[in-house]
Protein backbone atom coordinates (compact mmCIF):
# COMPACT_ATOMS: atom_id res chain seq x y z
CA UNK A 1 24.13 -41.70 -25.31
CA UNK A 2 27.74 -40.71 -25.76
CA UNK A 3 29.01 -38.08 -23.27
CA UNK A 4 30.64 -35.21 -24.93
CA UNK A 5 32.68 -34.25 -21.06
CA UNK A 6 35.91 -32.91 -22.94
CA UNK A 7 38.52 -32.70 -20.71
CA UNK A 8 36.52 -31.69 -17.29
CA UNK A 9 35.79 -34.97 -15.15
CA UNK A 10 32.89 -35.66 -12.97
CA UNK A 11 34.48 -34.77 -9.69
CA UNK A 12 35.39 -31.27 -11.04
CA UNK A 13 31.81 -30.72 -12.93
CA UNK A 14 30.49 -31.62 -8.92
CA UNK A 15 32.66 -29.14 -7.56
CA UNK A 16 31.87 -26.20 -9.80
CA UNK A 17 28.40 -27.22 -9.64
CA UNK A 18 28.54 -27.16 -5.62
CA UNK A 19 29.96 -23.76 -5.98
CA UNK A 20 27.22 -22.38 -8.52
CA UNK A 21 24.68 -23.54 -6.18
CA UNK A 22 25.62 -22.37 -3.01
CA UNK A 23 26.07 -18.60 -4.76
CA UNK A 24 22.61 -18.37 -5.93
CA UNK A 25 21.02 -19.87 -2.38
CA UNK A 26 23.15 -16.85 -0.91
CA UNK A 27 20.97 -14.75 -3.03
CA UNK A 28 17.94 -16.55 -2.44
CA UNK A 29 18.22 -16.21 1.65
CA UNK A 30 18.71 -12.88 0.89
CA UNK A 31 15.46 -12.15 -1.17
CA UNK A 32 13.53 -14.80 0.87
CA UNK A 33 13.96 -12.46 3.92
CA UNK A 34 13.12 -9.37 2.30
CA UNK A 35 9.96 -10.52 0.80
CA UNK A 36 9.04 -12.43 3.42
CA UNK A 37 9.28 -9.23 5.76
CA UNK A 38 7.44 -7.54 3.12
CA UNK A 39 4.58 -9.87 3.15
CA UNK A 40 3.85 -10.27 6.59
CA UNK A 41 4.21 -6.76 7.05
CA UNK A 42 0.95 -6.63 4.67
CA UNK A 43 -0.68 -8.88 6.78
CA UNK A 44 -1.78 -5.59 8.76
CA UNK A 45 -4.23 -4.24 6.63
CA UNK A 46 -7.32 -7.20 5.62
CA UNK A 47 -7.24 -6.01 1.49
CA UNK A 48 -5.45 -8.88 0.04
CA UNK A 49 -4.41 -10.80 3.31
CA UNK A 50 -5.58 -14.12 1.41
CA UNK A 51 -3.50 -13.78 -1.44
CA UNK A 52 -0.08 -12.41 0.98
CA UNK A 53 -0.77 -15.61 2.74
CA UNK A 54 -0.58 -17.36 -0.19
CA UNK A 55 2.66 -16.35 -1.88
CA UNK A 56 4.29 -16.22 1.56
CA UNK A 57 3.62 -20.30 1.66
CA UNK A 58 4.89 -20.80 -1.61
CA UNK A 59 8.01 -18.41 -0.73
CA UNK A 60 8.68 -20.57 2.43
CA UNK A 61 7.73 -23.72 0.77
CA UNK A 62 10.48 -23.14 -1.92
CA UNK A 63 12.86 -22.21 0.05
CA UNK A 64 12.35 -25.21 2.27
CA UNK A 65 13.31 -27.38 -1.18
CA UNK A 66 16.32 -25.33 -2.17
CA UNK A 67 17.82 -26.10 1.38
CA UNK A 68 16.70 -29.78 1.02
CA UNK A 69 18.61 -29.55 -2.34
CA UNK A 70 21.89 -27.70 -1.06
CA UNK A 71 21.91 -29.53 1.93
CA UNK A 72 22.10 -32.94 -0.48
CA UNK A 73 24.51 -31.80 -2.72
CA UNK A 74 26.74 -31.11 0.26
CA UNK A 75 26.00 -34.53 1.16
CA UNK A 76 27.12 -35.81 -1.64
CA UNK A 77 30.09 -34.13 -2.18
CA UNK A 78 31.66 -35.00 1.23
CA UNK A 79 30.85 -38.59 0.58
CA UNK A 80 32.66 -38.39 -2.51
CA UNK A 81 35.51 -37.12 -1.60
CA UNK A 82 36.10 -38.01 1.87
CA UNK A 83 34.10 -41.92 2.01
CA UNK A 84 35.96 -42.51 -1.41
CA UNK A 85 39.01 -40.39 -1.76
CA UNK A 86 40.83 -43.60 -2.00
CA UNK A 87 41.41 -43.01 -5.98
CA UNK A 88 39.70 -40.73 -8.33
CA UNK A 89 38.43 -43.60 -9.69
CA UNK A 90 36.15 -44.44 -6.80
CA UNK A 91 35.31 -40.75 -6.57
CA UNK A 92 34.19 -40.64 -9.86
CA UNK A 93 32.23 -43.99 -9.70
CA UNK A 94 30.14 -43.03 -6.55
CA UNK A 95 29.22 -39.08 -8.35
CA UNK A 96 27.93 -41.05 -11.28
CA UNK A 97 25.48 -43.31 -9.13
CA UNK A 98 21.69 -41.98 -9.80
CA UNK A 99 19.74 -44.74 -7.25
CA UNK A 100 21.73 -43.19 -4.44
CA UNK A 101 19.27 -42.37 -1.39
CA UNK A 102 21.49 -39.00 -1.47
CA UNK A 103 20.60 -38.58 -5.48
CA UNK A 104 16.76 -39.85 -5.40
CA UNK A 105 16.67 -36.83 -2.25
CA UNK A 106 17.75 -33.91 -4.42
CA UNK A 107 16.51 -34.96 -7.84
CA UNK A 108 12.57 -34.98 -6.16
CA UNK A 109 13.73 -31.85 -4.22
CA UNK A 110 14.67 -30.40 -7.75
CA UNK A 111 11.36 -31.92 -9.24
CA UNK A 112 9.25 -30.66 -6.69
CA UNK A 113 10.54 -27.26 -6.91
CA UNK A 114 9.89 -27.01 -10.54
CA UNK A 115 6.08 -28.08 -9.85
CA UNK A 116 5.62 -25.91 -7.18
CA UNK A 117 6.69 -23.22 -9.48
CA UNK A 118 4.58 -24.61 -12.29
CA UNK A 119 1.66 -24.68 -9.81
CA UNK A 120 1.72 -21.14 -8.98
CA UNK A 121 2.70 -19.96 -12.68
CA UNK A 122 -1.10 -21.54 -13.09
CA UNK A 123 -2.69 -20.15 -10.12
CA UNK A 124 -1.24 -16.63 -11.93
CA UNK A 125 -2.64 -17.10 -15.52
CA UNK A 126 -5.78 -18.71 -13.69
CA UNK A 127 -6.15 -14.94 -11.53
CA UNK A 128 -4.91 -13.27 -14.49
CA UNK A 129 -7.34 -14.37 -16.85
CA UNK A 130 -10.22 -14.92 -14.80
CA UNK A 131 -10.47 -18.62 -14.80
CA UNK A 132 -11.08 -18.92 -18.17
CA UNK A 133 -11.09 -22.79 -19.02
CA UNK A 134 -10.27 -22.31 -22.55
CA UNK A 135 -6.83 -20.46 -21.40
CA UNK A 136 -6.51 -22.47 -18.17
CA UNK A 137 -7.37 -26.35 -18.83
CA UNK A 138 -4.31 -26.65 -21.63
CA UNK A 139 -1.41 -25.46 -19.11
CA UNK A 140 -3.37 -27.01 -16.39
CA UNK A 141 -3.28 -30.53 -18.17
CA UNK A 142 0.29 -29.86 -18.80
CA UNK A 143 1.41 -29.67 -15.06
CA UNK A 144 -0.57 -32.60 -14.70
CA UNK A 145 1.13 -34.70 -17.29
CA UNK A 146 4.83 -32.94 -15.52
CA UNK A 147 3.36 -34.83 -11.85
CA UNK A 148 2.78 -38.06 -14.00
CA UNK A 149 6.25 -37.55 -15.03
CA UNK A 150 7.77 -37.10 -12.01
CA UNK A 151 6.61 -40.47 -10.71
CA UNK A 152 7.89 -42.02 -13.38
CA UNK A 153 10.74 -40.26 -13.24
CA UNK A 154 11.74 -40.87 -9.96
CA UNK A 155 10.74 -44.64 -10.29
CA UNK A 156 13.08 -45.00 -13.24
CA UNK A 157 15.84 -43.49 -10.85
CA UNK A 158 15.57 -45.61 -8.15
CA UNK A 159 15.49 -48.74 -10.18
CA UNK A 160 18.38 -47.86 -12.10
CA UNK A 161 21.57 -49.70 -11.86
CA UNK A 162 24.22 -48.31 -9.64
CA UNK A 163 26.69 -48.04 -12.46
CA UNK A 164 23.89 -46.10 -14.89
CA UNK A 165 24.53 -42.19 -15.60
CA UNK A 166 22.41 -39.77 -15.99
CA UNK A 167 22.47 -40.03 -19.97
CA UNK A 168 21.15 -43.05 -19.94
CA UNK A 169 18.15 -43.70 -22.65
CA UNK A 170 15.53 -45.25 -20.35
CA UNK A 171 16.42 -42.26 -17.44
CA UNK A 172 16.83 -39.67 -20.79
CA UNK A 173 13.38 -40.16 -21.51
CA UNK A 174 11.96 -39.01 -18.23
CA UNK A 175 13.98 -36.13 -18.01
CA UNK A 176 13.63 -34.47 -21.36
CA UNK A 177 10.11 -35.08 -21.14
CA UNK A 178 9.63 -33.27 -17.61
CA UNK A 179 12.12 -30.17 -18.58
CA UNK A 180 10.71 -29.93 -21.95
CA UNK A 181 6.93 -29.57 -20.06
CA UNK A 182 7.65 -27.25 -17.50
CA UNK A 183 9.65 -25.09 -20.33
CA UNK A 184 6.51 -25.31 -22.53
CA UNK A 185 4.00 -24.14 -18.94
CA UNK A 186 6.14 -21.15 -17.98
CA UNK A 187 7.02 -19.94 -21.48
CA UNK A 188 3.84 -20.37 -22.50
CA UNK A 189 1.90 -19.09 -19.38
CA UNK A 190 4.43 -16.25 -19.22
CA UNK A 191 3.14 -14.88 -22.70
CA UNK A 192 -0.18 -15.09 -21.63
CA UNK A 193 0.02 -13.59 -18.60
CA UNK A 194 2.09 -10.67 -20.18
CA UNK A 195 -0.56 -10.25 -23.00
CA UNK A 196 -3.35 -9.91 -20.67
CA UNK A 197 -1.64 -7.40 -18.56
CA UNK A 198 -0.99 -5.28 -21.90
CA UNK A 199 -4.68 -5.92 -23.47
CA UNK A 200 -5.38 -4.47 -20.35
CA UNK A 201 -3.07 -1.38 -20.26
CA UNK A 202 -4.62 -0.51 -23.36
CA UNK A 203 -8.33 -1.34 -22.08
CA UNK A 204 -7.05 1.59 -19.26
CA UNK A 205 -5.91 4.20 -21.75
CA UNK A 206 -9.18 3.80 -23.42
CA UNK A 207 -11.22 4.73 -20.20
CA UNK A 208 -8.30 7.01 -18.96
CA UNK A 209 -7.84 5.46 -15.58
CA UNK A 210 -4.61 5.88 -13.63
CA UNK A 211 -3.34 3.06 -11.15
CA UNK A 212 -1.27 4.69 -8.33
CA UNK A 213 -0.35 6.92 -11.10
CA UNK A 214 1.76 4.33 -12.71
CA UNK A 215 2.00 2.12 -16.05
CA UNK A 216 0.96 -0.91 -16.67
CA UNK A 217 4.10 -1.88 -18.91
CA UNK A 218 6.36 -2.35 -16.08
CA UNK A 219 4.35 -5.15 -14.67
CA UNK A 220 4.47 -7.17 -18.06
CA UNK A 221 8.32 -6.36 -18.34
CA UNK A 222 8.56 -7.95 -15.07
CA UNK A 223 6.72 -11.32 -15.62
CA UNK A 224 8.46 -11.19 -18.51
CA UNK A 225 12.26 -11.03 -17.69
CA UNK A 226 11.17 -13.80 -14.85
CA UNK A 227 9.64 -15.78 -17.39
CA UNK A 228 12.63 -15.44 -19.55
CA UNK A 229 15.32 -16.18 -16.87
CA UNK A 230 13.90 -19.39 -15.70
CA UNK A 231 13.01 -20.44 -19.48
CA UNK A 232 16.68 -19.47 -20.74
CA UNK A 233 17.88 -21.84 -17.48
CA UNK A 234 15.43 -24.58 -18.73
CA UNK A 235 16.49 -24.30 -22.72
CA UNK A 236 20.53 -24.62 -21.92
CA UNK A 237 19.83 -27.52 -19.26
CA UNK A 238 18.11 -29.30 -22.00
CA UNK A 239 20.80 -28.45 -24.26
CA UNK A 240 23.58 -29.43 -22.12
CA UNK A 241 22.01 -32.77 -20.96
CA UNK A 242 21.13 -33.64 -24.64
CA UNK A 243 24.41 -33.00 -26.03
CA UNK A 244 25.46 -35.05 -23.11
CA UNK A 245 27.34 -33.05 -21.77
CA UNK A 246 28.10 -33.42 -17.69
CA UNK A 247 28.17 -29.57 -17.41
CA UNK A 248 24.07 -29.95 -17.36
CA UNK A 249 24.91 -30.83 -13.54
CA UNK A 250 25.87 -27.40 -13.21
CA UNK A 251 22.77 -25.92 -15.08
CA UNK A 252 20.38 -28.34 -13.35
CA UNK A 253 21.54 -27.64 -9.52
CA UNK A 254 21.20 -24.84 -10.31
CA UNK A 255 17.69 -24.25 -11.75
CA UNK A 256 16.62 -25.89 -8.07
CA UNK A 257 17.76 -22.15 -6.80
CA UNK A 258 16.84 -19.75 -9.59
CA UNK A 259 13.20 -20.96 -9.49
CA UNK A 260 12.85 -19.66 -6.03
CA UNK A 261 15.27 -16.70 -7.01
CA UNK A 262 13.00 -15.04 -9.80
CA UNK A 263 9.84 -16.15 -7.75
CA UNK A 264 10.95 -13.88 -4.36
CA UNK A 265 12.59 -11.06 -6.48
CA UNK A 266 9.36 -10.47 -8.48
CA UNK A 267 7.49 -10.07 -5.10
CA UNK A 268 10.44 -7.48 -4.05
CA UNK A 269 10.08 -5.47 -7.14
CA UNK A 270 6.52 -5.39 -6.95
CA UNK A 271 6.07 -4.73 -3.48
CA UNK A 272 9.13 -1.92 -3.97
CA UNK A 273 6.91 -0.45 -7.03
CA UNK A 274 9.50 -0.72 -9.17
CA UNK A 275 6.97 -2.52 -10.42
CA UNK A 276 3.06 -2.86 -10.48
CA UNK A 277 1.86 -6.07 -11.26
CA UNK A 278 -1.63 -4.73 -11.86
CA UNK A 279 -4.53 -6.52 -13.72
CA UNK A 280 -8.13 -7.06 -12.58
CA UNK A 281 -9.16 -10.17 -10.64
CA UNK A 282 -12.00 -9.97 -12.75
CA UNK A 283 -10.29 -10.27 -15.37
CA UNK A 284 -11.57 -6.69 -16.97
CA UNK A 285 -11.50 -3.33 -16.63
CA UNK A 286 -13.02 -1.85 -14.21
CA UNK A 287 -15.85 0.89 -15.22
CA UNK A 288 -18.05 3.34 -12.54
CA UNK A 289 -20.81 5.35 -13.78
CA UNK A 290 -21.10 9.19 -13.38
CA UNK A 291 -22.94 9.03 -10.39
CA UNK A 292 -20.79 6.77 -8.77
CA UNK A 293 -17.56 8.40 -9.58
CA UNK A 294 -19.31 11.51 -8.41
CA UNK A 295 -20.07 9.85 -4.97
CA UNK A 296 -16.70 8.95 -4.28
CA UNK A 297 -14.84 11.83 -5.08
CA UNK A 298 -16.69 13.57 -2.64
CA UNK A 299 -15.96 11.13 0.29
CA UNK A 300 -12.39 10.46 -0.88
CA UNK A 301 -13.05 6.88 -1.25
CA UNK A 302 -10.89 4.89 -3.57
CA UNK A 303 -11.88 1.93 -5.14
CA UNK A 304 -9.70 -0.52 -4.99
CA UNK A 305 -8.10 -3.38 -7.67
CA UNK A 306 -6.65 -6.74 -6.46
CA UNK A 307 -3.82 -7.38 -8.58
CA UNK A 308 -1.74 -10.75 -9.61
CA UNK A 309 -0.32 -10.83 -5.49
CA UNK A 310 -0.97 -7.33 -4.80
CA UNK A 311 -3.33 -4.79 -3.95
CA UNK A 312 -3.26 -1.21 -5.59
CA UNK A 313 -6.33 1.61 -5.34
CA UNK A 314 -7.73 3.80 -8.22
CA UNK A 315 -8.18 7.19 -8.15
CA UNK A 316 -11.13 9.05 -7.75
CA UNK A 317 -12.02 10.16 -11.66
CA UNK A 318 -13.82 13.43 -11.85
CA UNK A 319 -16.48 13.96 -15.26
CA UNK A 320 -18.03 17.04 -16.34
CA UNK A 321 -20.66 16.99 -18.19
CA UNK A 322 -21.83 19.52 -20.44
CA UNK A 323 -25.51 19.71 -20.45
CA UNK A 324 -27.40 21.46 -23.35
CA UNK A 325 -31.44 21.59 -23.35
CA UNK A 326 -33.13 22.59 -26.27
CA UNK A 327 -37.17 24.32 -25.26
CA UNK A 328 -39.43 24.00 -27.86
CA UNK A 329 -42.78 26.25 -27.15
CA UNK A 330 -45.96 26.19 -29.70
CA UNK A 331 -46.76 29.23 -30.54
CA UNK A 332 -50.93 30.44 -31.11
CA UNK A 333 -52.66 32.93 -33.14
């Protein structure tokens, strides 16, 4: 595929690309300490323990990959231009090498990043929505068919010839294919996700239940602009690498840090309530009778719903009810 570079070589692309990527893993240390002091600070109470436990893996488990990424792209860049500083030339030669140990490191650091995202953008809808297999299987078989291409993918790489780029047909093949899956799960999932939590907001107007006194909008507006940001990322990286352009280097080192950017700063907001990212586990509204709302509100115990990673409490609802008897008496001669 021809490579539409302009005037910008490789070595400066790497450079600028370095640079990107070490601004947004500032950011991401920054939110991966707050939520992670958020979430073990909620390990106190036992509501929702299982579920804080869970995104605080995920939390540490990306951030884990966007060090292994940095950390090679460092690598990288001091092998370039200190091992080969010799002539541009070489410099440019060894950047363009994909079957590098260095390369085949970051590109399943990337990869694995993206499906550990995917994963948990599933395990969401899947909460969200109840387990419903008809909503479920679809994304499900998609981040499948992304692990199937990651294999490949990373096969492809290490096989490749030493002078090969990145535009490449045979390696072109595997990476539109993987980008263009995960852009399909998380924009896909995202609108889901944000539908149910709305379908529900209006489910909870209907029944006039407050959460923590709060709206439900906020919490769609959230998954939302998340699932916006990462899909905008994904849609110029495939842009960029299809017009074959080098500055997709740039957009794809640095989609290895925004993934765990918008995944810690959603548990921030939330946890902040700036946010409430509040829908049944169930997966539907949840109703009391008179009599139980009765007995409640007279012990001042809340019920409580677990939400898509948190845990919020409804408040007691007090009914009157109007009760009107008609007598009827026969009346004898």
């Amino acid at each position: 595929m021809p490579k539409n570079t302009g005037s910008v070589s490789l070595s400066e692309i790497t450079l600028a690309s370095i640079f990107a990527e070490s601004l947004l893993y500032g950011i991401f240390i920054s939110l991966f300490i707050s939520s992670s002091t958020i979430l073990i600070g909620k390990f106190r109470g036992s509501t929702g323990r299982i579920i804080h436990q869970k995104l605080l893996f995920v939390s540490t488990l990306m951030f884990i990959l966007g060090s292994i990424h940095v950390s090679a792209d460092l690598r990288r860049v001091f092998e370039a231009f200190i091992k080969h500083r010799d002539s541009e030339t070489d410099i440019e030669k060894y950047l363009a090498q994909v079957n590098t140990t260095v390369y085949l490191v970051k590109t399943f650091a990337v990869a694995f990043q993206t499906l550990v995202g995917d994963a948990f953008v599933l395990y969401r809808l899947s909460l969200v929505w109840s387990g419903d297999k008809r909503v479920v299987y679809p994304i499900a078989t998609c981040l499948i068919a992304s692990i199937g291409v990651v294999i490949g993918g990373l096969r492809a790489f290490f096989m490749a010839s030493p002078n090969d780029p990145t535009f490449e047909k045979e390696l072109q093949q595997w990476i539109v294919s993987f980008f263009s899956l995960t852009l399909f799960t998380n924009f896909v999932s995202t609108l889901l996700i944000a539908s149910r939590i709305w379908w529900t907001r209006y489910q909870v107007r209907r029944i006039q239940i407050e959460i923590n006194g709060r709206s439900l909008s906020p919490a769609a507006m959230v998954i939302v602009e998340s699932g916006a940001i990462y899909s905008i990322c994904l849609i110029i990286l495939l842009a960029l690498y299809l017009s074959g352009n080098y500055a997709q280097h740039i957009a794809c080192d640095s989609v290895a840090q925004i993934t765990g950017v918008v995944f810690s700063h959603v548990i921030v907001r939330v946890a902040l309530g700036i946010s409430s990212d509040a829908v049944t586990t169930s997966g539907s509204i949840m109703t009391t009778s008179p009599r139980d709302v009765e007995g409640r509100a007279g012990n001042n115990s809340h019920r409580q719903v677990a939400t898509d990673g948190m845990i919020y409490a409804l408040k007691p609802l007090n009914i009157e009810v109007t009760t009107v008897t008609d007598m009827h008496t026969d009346s004898r001669d």
